[in-house]
C-alpha atoms as a PDB file:
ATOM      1  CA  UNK A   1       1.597 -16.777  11.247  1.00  0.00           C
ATOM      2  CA  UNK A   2      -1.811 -17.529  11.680  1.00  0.00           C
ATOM      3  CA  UNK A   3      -2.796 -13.537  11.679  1.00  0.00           C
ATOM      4  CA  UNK A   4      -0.536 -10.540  10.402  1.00  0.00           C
ATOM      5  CA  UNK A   5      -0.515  -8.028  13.528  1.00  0.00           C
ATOM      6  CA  UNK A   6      -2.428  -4.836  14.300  1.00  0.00           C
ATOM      7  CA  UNK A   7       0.815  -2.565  14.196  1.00  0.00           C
ATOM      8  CA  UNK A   8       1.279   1.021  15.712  1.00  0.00           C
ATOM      9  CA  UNK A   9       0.237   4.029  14.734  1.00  0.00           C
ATOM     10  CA  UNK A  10       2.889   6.139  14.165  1.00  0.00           C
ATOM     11  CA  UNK A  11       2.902   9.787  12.562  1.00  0.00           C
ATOM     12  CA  UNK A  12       5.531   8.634   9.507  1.00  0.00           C
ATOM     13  CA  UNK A  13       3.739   6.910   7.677  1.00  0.00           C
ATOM     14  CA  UNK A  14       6.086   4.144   5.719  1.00  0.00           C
ATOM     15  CA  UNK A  15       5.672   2.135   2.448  1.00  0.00           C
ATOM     16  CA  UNK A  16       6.580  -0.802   0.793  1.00  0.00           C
ATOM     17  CA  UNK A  17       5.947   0.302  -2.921  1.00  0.00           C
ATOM     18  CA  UNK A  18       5.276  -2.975  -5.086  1.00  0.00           C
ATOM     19  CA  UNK A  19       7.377  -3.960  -8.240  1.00  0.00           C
ATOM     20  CA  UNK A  20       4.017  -2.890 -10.698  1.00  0.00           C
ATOM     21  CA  UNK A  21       4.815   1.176  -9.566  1.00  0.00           C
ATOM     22  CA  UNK A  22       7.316   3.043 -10.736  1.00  0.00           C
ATOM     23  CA  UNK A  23      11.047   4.052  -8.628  1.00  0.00           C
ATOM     24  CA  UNK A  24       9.959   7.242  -9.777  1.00  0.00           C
ATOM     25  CA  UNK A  25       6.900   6.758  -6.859  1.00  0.00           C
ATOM     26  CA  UNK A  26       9.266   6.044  -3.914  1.00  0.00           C
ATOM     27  CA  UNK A  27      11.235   9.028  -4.671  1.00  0.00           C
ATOM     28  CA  UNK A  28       8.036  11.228  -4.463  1.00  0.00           C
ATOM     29  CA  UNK A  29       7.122  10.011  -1.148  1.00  0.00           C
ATOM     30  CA  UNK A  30      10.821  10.362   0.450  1.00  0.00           C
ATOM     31  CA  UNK A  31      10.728  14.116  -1.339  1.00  0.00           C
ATOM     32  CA  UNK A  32       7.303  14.516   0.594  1.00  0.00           C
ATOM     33  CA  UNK A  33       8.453  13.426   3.980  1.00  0.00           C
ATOM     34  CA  UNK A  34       7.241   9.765   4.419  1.00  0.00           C
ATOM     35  CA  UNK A  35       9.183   6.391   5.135  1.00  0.00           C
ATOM     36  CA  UNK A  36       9.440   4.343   1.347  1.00  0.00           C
ATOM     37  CA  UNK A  37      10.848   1.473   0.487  1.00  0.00           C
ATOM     38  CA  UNK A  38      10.420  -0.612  -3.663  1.00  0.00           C
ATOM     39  CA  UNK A  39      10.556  -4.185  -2.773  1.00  0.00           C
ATOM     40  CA  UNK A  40      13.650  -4.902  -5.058  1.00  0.00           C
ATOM     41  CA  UNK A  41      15.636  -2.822  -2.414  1.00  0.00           C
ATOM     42  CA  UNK A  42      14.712  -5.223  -0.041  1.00  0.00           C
ATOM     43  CA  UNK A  43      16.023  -8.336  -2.545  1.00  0.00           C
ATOM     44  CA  UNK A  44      12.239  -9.052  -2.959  1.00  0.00           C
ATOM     45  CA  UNK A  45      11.383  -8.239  -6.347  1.00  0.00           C
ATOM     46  CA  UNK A  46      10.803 -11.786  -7.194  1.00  0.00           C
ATOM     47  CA  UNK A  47       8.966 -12.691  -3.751  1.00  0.00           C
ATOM     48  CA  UNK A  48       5.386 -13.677  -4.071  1.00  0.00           C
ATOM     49  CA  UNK A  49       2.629 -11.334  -2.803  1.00  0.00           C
ATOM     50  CA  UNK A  50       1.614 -12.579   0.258  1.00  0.00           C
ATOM     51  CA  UNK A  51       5.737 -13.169   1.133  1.00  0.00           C
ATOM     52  CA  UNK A  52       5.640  -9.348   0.415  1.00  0.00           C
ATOM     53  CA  UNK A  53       2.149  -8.717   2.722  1.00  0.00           C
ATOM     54  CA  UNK A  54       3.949 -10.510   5.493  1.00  0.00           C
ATOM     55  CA  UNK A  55       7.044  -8.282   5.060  1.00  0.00           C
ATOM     56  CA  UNK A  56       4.810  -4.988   5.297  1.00  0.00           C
ATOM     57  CA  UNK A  57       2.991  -6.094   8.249  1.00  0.00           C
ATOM     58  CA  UNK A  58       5.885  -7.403  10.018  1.00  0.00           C
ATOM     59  CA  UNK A  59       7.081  -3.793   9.760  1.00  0.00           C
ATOM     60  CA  UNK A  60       4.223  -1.377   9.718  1.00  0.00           C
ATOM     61  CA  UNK A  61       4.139  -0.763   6.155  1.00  0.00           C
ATOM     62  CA  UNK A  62       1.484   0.615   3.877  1.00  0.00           C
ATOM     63  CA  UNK A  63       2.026  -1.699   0.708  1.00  0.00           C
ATOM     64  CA  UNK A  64       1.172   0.344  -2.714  1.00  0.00           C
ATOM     65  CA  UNK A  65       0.882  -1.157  -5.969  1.00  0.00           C
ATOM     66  CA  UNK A  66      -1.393  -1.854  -9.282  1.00  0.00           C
ATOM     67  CA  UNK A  67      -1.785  -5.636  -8.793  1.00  0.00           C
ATOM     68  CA  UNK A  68      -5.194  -6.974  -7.312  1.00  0.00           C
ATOM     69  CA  UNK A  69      -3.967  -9.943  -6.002  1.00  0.00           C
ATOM     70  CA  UNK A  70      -2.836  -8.065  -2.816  1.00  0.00           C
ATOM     71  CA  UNK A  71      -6.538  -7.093  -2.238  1.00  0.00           C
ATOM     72  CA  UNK A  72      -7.908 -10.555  -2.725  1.00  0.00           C
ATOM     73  CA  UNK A  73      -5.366 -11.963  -0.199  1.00  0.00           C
ATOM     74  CA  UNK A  74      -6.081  -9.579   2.259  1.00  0.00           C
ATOM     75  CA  UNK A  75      -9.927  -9.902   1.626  1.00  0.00           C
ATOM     76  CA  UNK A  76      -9.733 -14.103   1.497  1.00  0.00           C
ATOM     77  CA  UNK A  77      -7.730 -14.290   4.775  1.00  0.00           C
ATOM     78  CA  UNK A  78      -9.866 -11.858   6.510  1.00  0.00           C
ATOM     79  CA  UNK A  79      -6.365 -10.173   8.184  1.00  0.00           C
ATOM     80  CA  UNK A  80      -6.446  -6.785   9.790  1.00  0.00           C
ATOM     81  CA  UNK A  81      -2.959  -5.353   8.343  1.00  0.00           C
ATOM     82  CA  UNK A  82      -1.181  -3.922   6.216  1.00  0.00           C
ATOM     83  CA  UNK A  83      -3.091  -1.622   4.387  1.00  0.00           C
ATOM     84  CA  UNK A  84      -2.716  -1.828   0.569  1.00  0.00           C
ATOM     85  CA  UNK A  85      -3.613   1.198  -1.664  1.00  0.00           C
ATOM     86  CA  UNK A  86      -4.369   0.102  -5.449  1.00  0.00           C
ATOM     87  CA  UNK A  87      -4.041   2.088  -8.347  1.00  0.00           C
ATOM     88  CA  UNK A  88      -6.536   1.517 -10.758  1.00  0.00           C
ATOM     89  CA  UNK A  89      -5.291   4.059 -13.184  1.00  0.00           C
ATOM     90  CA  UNK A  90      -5.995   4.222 -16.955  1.00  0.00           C
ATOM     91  CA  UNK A  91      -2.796   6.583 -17.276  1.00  0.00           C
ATOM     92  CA  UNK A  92      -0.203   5.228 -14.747  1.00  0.00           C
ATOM     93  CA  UNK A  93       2.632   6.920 -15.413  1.00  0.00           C
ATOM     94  CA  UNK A  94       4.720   8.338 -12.434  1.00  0.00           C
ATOM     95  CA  UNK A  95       3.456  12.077 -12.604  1.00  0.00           C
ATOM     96  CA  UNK A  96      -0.777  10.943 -12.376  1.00  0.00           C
ATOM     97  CA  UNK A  97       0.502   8.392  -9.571  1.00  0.00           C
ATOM     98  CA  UNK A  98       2.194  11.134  -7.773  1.00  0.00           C
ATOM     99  CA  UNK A  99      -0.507  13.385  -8.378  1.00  0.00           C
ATOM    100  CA  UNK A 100      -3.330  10.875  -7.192  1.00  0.00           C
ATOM    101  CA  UNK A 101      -1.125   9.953  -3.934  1.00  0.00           C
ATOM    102  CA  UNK A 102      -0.504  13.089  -2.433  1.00  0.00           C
ATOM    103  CA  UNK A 103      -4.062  14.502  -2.498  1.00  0.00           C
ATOM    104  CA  UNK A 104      -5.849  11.379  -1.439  1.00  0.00           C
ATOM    105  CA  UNK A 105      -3.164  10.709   1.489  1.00  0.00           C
ATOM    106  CA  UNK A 106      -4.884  13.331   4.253  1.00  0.00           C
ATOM    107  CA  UNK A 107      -8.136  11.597   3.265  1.00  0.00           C
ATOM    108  CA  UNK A 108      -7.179   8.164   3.676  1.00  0.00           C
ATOM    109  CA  UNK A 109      -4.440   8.380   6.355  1.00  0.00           C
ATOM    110  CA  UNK A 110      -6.911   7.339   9.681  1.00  0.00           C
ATOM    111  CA  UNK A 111      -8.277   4.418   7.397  1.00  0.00           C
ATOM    112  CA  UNK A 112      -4.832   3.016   6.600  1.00  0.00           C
ATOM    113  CA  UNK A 113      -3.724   3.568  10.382  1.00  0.00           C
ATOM    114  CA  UNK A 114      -6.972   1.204  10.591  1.00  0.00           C
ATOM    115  CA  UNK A 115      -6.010  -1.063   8.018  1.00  0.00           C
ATOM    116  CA  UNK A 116      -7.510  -1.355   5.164  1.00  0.00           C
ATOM    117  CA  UNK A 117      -7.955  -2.127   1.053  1.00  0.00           C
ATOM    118  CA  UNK A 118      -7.618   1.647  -0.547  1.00  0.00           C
ATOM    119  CA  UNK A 119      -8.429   1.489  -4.743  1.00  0.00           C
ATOM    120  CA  UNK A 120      -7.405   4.519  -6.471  1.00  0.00           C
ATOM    121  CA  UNK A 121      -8.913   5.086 -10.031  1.00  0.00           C
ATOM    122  CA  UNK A 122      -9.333   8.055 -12.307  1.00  0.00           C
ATOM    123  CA  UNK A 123     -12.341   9.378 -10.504  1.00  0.00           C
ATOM    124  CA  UNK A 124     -12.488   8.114  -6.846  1.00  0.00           C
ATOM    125  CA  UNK A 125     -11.027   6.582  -3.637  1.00  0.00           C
ATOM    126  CA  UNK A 126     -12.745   3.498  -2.620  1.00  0.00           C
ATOM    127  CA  UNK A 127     -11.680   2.129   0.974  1.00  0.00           C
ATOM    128  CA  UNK A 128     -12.724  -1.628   2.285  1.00  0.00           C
ATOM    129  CA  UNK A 129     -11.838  -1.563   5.987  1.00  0.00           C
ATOM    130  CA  UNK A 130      -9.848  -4.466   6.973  1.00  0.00           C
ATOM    131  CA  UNK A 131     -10.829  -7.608   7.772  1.00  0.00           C
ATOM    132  CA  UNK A 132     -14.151  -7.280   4.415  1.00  0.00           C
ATOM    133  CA  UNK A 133     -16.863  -9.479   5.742  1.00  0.00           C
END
């Protein structure tokens, strides 16, 4: 695949939720209406990142997780989808996740439909549309 597609979008948002977030995370976003998938329910909890990219772009997926690699793929290879949010969290337990998710979703939802690289720290939302030059 020599670029990962543009995808749809759709108003569900769905997500493939990364091995590095908590179950807890998925749960939240099924309780608040949205698509969610972790990748061990998809016998991919093992598979490397960009096997994992490929899956969420195959299938209009918003990948979240807490490992940087996914950015620096996406940002080497130049490709237009998925979107990936990081967390960049000094406390990442479930509840300041879930916390951080829901309020920045409304403000980042037309940049993900976009595609892009979303970070998520402590104090602010950084967003790197898709492909960085």
């Amino acid at each position: 695949m020599d670029r990962f597609g543009e995808g749809s979008s759709t108003a569900t948002m769905n997500f493939l939720v990364d091995m590095a977030l908590s179950p807890k995370t998925v749960n939240v976003l099924r309780n608040s209406g949205y698509e969610a998938v972790r990748v061990n329910e998809l016998g991919m909890a093992k598979s490397r990142d960009r096997e994992i990219l490929e899956y969420a772009a195959k299938n209009d997926m918003i990948v979240l997780t807490a490992d940087l690699d996914f950015g620096d793929i996406l940002a080497f290879t130049r490709y237009k989808k998925p979107s990936v949010i990081i967390f960049r969290l000094k406390d990442p337990s479930p509840d300041h996740v879930k916390s951080l998710l829901l309020s920045a979703i409304p403000q980042i939802k037309a940049s993900l439909d976009k595609g892009s690289i979303v970070v998520i720290d402590d104090y602010r939302i950084r967003i790197r549309v898709l492909p960085g030059l």
